[in-house]
Protein backbone atom coordinates (compact mmCIF):
# COMPACT_ATOMS: atom_id res chain seq x y z
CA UNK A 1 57.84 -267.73 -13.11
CA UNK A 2 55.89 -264.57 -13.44
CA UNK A 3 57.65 -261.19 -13.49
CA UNK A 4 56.31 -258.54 -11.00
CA UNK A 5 54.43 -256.15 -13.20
CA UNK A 6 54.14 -252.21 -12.60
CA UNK A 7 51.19 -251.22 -10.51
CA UNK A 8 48.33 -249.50 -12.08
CA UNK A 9 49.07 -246.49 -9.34
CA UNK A 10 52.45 -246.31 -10.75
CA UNK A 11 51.85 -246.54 -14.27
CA UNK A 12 48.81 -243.20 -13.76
CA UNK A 13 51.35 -241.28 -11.76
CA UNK A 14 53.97 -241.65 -14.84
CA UNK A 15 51.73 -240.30 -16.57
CA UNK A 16 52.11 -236.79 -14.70
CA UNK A 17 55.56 -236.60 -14.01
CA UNK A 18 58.02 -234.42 -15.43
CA UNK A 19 60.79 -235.44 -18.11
CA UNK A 20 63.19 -237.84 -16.69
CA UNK A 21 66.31 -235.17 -17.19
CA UNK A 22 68.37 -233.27 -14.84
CA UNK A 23 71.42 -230.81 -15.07
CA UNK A 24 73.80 -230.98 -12.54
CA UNK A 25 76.71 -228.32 -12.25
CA UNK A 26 78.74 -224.97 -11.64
CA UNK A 27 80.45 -222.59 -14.09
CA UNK A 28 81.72 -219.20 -14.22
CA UNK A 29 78.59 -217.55 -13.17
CA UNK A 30 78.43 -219.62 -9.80
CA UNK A 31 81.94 -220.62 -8.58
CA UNK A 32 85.47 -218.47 -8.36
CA UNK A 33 88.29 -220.52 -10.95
CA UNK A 34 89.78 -221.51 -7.74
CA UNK A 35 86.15 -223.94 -6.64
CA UNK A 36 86.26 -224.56 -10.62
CA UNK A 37 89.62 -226.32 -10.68
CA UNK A 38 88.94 -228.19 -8.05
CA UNK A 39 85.72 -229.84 -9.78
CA UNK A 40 87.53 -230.00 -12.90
CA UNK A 41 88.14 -233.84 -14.38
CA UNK A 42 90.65 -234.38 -17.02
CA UNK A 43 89.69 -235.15 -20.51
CA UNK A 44 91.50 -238.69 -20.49
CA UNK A 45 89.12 -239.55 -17.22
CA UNK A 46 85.97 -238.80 -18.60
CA UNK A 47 84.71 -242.16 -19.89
CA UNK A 48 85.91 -243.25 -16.86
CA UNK A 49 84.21 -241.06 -14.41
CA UNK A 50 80.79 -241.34 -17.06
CA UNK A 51 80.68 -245.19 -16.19
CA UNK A 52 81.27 -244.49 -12.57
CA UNK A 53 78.41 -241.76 -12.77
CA UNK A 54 75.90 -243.89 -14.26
CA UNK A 55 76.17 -247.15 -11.57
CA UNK A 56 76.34 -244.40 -8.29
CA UNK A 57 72.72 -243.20 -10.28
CA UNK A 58 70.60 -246.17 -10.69
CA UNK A 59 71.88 -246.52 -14.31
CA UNK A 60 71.01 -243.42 -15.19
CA UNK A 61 72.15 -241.79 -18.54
CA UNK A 62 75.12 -239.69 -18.50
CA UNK A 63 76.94 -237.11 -20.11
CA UNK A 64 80.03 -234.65 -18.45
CA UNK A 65 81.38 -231.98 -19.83
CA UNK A 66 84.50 -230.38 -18.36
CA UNK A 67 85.73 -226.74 -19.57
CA UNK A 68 87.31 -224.16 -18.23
CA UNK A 69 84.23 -222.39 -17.53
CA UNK A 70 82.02 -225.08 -16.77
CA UNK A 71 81.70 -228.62 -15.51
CA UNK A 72 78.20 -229.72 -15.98
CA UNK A 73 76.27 -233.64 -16.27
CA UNK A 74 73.70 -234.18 -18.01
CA UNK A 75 71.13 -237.20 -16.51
CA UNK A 76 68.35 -239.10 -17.78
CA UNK A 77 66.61 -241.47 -14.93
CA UNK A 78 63.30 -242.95 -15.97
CA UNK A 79 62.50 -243.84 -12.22
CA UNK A 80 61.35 -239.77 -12.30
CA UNK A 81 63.34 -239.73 -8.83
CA UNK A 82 64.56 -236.27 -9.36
CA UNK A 83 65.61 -234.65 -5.92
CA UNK A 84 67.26 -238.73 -4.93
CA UNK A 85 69.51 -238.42 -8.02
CA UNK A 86 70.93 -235.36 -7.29
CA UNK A 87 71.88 -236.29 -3.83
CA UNK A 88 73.44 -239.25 -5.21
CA UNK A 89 75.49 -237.34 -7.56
CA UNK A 90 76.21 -234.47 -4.87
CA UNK A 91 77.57 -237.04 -2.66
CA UNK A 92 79.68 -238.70 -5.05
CA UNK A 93 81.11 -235.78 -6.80
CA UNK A 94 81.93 -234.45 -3.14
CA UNK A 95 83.61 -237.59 -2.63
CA UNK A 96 85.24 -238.02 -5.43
CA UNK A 97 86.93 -234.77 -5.19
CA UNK A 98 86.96 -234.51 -1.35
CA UNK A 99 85.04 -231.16 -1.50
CA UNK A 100 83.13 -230.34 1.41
CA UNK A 101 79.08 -229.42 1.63
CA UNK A 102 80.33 -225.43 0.71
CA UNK A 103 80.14 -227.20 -3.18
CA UNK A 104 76.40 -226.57 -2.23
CA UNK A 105 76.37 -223.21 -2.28
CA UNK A 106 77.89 -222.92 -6.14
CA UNK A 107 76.24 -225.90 -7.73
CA UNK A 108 72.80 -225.21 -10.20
CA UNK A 109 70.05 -227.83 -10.59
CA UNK A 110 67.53 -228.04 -13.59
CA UNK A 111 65.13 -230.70 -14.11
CA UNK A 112 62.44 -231.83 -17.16
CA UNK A 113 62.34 -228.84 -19.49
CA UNK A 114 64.50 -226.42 -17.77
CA UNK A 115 67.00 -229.01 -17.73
CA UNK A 116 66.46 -229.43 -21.53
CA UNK A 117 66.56 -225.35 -22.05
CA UNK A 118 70.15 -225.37 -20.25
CA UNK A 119 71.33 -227.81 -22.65
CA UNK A 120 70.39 -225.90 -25.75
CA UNK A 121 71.89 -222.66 -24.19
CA UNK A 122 74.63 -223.93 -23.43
CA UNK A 123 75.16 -225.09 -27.31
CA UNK A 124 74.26 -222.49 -28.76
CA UNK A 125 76.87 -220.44 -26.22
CA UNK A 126 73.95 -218.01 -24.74
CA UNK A 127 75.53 -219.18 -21.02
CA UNK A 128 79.06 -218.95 -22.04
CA UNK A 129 81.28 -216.38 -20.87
CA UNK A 130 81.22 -214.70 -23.97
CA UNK A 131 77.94 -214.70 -25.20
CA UNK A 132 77.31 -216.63 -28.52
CA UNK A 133 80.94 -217.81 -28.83
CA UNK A 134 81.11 -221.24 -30.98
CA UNK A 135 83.74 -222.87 -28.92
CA UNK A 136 81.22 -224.79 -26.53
CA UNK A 137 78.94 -226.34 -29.18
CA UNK A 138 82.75 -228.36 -30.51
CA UNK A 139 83.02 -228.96 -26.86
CA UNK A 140 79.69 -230.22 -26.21
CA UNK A 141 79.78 -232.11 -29.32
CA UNK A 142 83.12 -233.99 -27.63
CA UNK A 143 81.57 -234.85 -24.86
CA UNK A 144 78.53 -236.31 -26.60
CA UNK A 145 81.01 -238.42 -28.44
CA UNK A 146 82.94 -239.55 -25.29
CA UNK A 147 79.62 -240.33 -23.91
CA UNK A 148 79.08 -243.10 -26.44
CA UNK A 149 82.36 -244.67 -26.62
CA UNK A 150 81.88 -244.90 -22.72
CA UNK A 151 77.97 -246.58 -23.62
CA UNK A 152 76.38 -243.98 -20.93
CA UNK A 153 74.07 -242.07 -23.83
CA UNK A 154 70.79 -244.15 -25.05
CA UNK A 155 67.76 -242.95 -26.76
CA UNK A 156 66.84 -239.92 -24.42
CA UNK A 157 70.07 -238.20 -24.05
CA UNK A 158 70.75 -239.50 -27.54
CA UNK A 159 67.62 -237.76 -29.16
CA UNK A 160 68.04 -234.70 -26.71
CA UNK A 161 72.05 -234.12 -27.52
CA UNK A 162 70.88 -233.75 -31.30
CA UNK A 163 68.35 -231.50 -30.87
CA UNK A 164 70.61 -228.89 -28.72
CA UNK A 165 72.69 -229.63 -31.47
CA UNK A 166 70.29 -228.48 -34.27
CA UNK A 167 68.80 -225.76 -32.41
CA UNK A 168 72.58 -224.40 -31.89
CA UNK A 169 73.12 -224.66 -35.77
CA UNK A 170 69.65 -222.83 -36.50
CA UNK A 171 70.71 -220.08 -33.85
CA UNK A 172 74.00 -219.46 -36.19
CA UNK A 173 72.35 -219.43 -39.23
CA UNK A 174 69.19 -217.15 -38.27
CA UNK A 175 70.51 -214.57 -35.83
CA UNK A 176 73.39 -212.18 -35.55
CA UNK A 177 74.74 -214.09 -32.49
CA UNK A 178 78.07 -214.97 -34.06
CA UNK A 179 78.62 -210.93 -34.68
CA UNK A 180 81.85 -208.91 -34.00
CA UNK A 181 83.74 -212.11 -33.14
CA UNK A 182 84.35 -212.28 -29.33
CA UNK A 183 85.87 -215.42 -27.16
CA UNK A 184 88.33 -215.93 -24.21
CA UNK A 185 91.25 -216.41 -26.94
CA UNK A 186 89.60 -212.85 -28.35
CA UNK A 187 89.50 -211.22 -25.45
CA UNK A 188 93.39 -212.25 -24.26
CA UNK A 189 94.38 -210.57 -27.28
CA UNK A 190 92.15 -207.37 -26.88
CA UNK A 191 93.74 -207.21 -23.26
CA UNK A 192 97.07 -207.45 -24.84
CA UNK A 193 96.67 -204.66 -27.12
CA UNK A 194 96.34 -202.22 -23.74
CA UNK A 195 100.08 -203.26 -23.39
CA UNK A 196 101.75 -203.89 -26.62
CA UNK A 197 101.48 -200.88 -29.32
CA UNK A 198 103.24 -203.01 -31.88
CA UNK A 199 102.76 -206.84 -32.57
CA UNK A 200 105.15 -207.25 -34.99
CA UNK A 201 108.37 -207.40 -33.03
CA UNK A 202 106.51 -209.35 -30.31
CA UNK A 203 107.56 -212.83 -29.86
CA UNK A 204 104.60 -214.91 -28.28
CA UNK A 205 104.67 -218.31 -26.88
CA UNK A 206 101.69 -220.91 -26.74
CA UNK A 207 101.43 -223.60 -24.17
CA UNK A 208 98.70 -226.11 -26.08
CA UNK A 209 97.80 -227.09 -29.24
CA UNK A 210 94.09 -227.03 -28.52
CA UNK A 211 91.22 -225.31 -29.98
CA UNK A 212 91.43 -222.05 -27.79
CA UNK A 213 95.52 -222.09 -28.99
CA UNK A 214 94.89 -222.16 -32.17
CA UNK A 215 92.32 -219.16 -32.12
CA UNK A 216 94.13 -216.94 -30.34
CA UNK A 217 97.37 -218.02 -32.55
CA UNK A 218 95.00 -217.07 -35.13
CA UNK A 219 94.19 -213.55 -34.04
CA UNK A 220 97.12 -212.65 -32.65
CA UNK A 221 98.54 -213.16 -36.10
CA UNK A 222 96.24 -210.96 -37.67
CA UNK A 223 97.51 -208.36 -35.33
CA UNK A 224 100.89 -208.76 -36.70
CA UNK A 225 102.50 -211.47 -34.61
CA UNK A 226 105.47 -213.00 -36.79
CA UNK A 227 107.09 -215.00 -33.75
CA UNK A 228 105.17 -217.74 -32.83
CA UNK A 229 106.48 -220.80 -30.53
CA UNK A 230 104.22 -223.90 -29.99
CA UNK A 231 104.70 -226.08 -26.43
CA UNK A 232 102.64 -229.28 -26.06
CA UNK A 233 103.30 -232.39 -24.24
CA UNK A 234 102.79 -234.15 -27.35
CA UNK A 235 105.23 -233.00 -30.06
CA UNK A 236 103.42 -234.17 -33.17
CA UNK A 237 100.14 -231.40 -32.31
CA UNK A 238 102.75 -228.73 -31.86
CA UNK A 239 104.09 -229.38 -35.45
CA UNK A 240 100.78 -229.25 -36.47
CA UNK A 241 100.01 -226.16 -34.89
CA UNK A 242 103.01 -224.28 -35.85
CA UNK A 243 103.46 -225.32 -39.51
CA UNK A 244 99.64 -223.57 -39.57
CA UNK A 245 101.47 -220.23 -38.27
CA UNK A 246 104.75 -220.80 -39.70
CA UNK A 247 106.03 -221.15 -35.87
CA UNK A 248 108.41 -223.47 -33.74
CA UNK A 249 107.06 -226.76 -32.08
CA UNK A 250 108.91 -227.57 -28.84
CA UNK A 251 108.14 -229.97 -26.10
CA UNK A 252 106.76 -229.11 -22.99
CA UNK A 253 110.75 -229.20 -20.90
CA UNK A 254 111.88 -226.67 -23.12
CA UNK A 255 109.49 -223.94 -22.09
CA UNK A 256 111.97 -222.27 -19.56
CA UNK A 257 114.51 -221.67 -22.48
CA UNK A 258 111.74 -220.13 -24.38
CA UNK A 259 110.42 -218.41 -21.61
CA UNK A 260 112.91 -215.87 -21.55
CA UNK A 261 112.29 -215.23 -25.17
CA UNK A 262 108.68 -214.52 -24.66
CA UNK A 263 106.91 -211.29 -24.75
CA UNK A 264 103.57 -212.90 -24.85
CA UNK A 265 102.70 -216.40 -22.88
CA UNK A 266 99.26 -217.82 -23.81
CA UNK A 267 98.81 -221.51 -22.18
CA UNK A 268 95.48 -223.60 -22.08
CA UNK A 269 96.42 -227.30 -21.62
CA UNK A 270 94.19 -230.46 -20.01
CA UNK A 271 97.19 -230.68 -17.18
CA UNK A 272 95.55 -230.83 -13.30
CA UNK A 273 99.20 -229.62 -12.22
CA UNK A 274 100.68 -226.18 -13.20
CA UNK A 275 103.06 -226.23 -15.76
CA UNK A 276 104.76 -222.73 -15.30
CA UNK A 277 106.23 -222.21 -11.55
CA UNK A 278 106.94 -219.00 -10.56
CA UNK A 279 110.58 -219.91 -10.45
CA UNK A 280 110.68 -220.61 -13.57
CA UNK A 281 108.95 -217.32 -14.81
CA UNK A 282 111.58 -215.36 -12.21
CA UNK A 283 114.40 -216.68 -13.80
CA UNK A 284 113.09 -215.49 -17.15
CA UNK A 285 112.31 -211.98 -16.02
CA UNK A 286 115.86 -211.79 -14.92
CA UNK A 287 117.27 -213.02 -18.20
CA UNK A 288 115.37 -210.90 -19.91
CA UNK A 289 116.48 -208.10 -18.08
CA UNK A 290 112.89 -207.10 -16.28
CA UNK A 291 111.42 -206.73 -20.02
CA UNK A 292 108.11 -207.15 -18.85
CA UNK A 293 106.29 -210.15 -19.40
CA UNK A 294 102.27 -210.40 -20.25
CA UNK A 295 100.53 -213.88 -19.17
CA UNK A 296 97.50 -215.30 -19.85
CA UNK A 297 96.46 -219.02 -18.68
CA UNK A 298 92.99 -219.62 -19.81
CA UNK A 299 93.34 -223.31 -18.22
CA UNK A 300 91.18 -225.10 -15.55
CA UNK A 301 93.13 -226.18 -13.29
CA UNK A 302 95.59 -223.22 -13.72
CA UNK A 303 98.85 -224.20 -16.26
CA UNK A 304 100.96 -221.21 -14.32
CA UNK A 305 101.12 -221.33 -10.43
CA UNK A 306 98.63 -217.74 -9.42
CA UNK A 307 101.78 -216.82 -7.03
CA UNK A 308 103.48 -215.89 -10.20
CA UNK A 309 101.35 -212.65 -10.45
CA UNK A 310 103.33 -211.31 -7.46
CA UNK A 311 106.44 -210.36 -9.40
CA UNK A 312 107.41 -207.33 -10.82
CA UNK A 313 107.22 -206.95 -14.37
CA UNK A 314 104.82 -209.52 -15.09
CA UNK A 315 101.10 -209.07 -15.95
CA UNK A 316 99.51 -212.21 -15.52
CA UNK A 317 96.06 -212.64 -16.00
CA UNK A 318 93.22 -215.99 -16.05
CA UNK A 319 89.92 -216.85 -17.23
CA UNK A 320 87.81 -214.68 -14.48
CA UNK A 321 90.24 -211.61 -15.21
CA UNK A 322 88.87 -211.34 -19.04
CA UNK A 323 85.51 -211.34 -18.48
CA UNK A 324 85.76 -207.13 -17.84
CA UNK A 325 87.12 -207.35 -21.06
CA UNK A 326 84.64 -209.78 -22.86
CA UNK A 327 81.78 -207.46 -21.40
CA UNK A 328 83.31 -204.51 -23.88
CA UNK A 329 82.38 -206.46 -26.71
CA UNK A 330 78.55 -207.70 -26.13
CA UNK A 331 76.05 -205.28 -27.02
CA UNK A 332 75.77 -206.20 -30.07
CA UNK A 333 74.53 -209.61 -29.36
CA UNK A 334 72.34 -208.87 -26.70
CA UNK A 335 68.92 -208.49 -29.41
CA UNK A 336 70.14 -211.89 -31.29
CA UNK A 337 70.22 -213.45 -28.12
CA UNK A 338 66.34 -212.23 -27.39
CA UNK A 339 65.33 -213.63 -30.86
CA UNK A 340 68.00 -217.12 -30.22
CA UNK A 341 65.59 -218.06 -27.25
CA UNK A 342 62.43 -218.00 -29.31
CA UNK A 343 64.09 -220.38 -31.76
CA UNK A 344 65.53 -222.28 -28.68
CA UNK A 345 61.79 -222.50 -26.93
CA UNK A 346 60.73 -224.01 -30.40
CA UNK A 347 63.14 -226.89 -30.49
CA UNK A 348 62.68 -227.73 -26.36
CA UNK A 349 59.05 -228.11 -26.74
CA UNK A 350 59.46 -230.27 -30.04
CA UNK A 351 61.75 -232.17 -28.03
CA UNK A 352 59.20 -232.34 -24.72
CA UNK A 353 56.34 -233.58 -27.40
CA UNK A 354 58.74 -236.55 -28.45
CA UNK A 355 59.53 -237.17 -24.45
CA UNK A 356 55.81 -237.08 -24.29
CA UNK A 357 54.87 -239.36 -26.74
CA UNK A 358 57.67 -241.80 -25.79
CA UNK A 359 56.35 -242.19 -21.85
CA UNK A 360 52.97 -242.53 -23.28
CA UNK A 361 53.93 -245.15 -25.38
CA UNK A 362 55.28 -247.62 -22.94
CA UNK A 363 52.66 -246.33 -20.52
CA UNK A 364 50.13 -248.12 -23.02
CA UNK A 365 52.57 -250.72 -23.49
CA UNK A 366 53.20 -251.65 -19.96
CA UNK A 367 48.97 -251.34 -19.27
CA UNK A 368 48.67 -254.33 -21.51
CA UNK A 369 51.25 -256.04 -20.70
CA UNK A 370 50.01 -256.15 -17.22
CA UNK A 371 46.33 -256.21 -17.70
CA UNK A 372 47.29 -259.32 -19.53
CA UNK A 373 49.66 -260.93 -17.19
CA UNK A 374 46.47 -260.71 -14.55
CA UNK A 375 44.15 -261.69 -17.30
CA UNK A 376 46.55 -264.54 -17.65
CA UNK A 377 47.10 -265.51 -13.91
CA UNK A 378 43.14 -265.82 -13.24
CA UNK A 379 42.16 -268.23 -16.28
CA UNK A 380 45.01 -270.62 -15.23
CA UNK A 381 43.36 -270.33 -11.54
CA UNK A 382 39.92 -270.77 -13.31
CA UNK A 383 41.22 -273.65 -15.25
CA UNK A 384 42.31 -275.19 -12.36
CA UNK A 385 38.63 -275.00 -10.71
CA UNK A 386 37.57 -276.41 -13.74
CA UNK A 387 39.76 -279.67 -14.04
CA UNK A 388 38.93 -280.34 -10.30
CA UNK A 389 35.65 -280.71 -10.98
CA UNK A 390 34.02 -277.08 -9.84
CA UNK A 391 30.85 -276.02 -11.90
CA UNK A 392 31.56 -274.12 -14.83
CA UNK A 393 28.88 -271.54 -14.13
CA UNK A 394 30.39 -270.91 -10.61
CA UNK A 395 33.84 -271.18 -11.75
CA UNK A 396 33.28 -268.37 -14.54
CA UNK A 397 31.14 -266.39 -12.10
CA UNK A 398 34.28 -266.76 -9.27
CA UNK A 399 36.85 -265.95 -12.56
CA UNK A 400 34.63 -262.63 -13.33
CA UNK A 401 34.35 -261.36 -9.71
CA UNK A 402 38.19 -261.74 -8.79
CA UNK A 403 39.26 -260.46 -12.67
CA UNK A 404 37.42 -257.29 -11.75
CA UNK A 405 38.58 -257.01 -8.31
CA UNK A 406 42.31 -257.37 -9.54
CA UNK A 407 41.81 -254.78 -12.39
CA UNK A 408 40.20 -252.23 -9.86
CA UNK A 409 42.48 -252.73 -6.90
CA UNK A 410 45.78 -250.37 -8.30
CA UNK A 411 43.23 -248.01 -9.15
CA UNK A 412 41.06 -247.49 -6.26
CA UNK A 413 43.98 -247.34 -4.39
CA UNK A 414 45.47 -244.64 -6.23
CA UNK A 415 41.77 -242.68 -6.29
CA UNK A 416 41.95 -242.93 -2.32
CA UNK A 417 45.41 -241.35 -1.99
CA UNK A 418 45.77 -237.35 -0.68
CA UNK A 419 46.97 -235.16 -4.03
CA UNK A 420 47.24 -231.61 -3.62
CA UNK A 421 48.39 -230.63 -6.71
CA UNK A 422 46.24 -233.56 -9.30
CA UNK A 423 42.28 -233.83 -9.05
CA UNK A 424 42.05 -237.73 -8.60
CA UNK A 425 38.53 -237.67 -8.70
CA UNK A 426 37.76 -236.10 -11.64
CA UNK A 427 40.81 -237.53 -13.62
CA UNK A 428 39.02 -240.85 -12.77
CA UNK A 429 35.72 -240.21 -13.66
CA UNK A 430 37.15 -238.96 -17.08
CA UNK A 431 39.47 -241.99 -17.64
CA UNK A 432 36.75 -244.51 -17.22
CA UNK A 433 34.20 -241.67 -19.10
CA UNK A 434 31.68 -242.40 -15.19
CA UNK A 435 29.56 -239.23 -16.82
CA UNK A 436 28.95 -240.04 -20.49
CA UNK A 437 25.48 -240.45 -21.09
CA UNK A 438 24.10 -244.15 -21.29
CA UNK A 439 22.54 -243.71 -24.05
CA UNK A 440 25.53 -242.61 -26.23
């Protein structure tokens, strides 16, 4: 049995579509923490949620990422059905989170090249909250990972993912983007300083053991922190964390003991639930006396319960709160981020050439193979004339006339058609060369 082949109208149009990528998402720019958490998935999910992405999307490639600042997928569909994709997605996501159609209103959309320019920003952290910070690329480079275990990347995203991440490494390297050293762990600290004169005495406690934990361990200790106490669900990454900073390691039910004790709360865990009730932060106030208390949760969802910023003596303060803060310490990397997109245009349209090349490919691919499939289809019929006794002269002449009908059917059609934005006619005439001279 014959497989249907593509039509000739289809296989032209390919040839004048845009890449097959989209970027579906919010962040920080577009959507309030509190529309963030609610889109947020947790990292155990994710392979999960990738698998369930890619059947709801006409097995489409996918890639999530999930931070505190962002939730963002990344799509590759070779069908070229941009604006059907995205409605797809929309719905599901809105389902899957039972969000209503107000998720409209915050969500961005890129497609083909822009889509492919998002990407690289995002790596090389020139849409992060902090411009330039190198947190994201690690993050990005996680979910690339996931992506494969879960077997939603192939060649596209594959090919795309490592180009964002060699443009992100040649952004580094070549520009002054990584300057004065500023993050969301940075910033915390910086907004900490306007309260505490002296670090030393301070005794700080860290809900995590994650990457943004350990940096703002780490500068907090260069401001003189000696008194460092390390809560994680899992035990073994506290020890790990606080043998680095010569600190405790307790489990996550011990937090209210150490509550009290704490000057300083950092916490930035993967937990959709708070973790720090405003009970439990009350009850440490008053054992402490009303010492006041200075909170940060840089989670999404939220690790401490936003009521909690209602009491007295307690400064608590998230993710949208520091970007006042983060804004203090940008100039300097506005310039390198002017010369970062040159560097990132370079790398997209090395990456669109590839695309390019690839579509043509199995454009010429696909032409033969269906050229020959029709090619094939008519000698069998002609053979068949042949063996029942038709005249060979008649039967080649009958073979000839359908053989050219058949190959100029797809294409007339497509010549016909209404195109406001292609010139069919003279895209024709070139493709077939209807104007070179006869006697070339």
């Amino acid at each position: 049995m014959s497989h249907a082949a593509p039509l000739v109208s289809d296989l032209f149009d390919s040839c004048f579509k845009p890449m097959s990528l989209i970027v579906l998402g919010i962040n920080h720019k577009t959507a309030p923490l509190a529309i963030r958490e609610t889109v947020a998935f947790a990292d155990h999910e994710l392979g999960e949620i990738m698998a369930e992405v890619k059947q709801q999307t006409q097995g489409s490639e996918v890639a999530l990422l999930s931070t505190c600042n962002r939730v963002e997928f990344y799509l590759s569909n070779e069908s070229h059905q941009h604006e059907q994709i995205k409605a797809q997605l929309l719905d599901w996501l809105k389902a899957k989170k039972e969000l209503s159609d107000d998720l409209d209103e915050v969500i961005y959309y890129h497609k083909g090249v822009d889509a492919v320019k998002h990407l690289m920003k995002v790596a090389s952290g020139l849409d992060s909250m902090v411009l330039g910070e190198p947190q994201i690329l690690g993050q990005l480079k996680a979910c690339y990972q996931k992506a494969k275990r879960a077997g939603t990347v192939e060649q596209i995203m594959e090919r795309l993912f490592q180009k964002a991440f060699a443009a992100a490494k040649k952004v580094r390297h070549e520009t002054d983007i990584g300057s004065n050293p500023v993050s969301v762990a940075y910033a915390a600290v910086t907004l900490a300083k306007h309260i505490f004169a002296d670090f030393s005495k301070l005794t700080v406690l860290f809900v995590g053991a994650g990457e943004t934990i350990e940096l703002a361990a780490r500068h907090l200790e260069q401001s003189g922190v000696k008194q460092m106490v390390m809560a994680n669900r899992t035990l073994a990454n506290a020890h790990k964390l606080a043998d680095e900073f010569e600190g405790k390691a307790v489990g996550l039910d011990a937090i209210p003991h150490y509550l009290a004790q704490a000057d300083i709360v950092i916490s930035s865990t993967g937990s959709m639930l708070p973790i720090i009730g405003k009970g439990m932060v009350e009850t440490a106030i008053q054992e402490r006396r009303r010492k006041s208390m200075f909170m940060v949760d840089l989670a999404v969802p939220r690790d401490i319960e936003s009521s909690v910023a209602k009491l007295d003596d307690v400064y608590l303060y998230s993710v949208d709160d520091l970007e006042g803060v983060i804004q203090e310490n940008l100039q300097a990397r506005q310039e390198a981020a002017e010369e970062a997109l040159v560097i990132l245009d370079e790398f997209a349209e090395d990456f669109e050439k590839w695309h390019a090349g690839r579509q043509k490919h199995d454009t010429v691919r696909e032409l033969h193979q269906m050229f020959a499939d029709i090619a094939q289809a008519e000698l069998e019929r002609a053979k068949a004339q042949l063996k029942n006794g038709n005249d060979i002269e008649a039967a080649l002449e009958h073979f000839s006339h359908r053989l050219t009908k058949k190959f100029l059917h797809q294409p007339m059609v497509w010549l016909r058609e209404d195109d406001e934005e292609l010139d069919r006619h003279d895209i024709t005439r070139q493709l077939f060369q209807l104007d070179k001279n006869s006697d070339d």
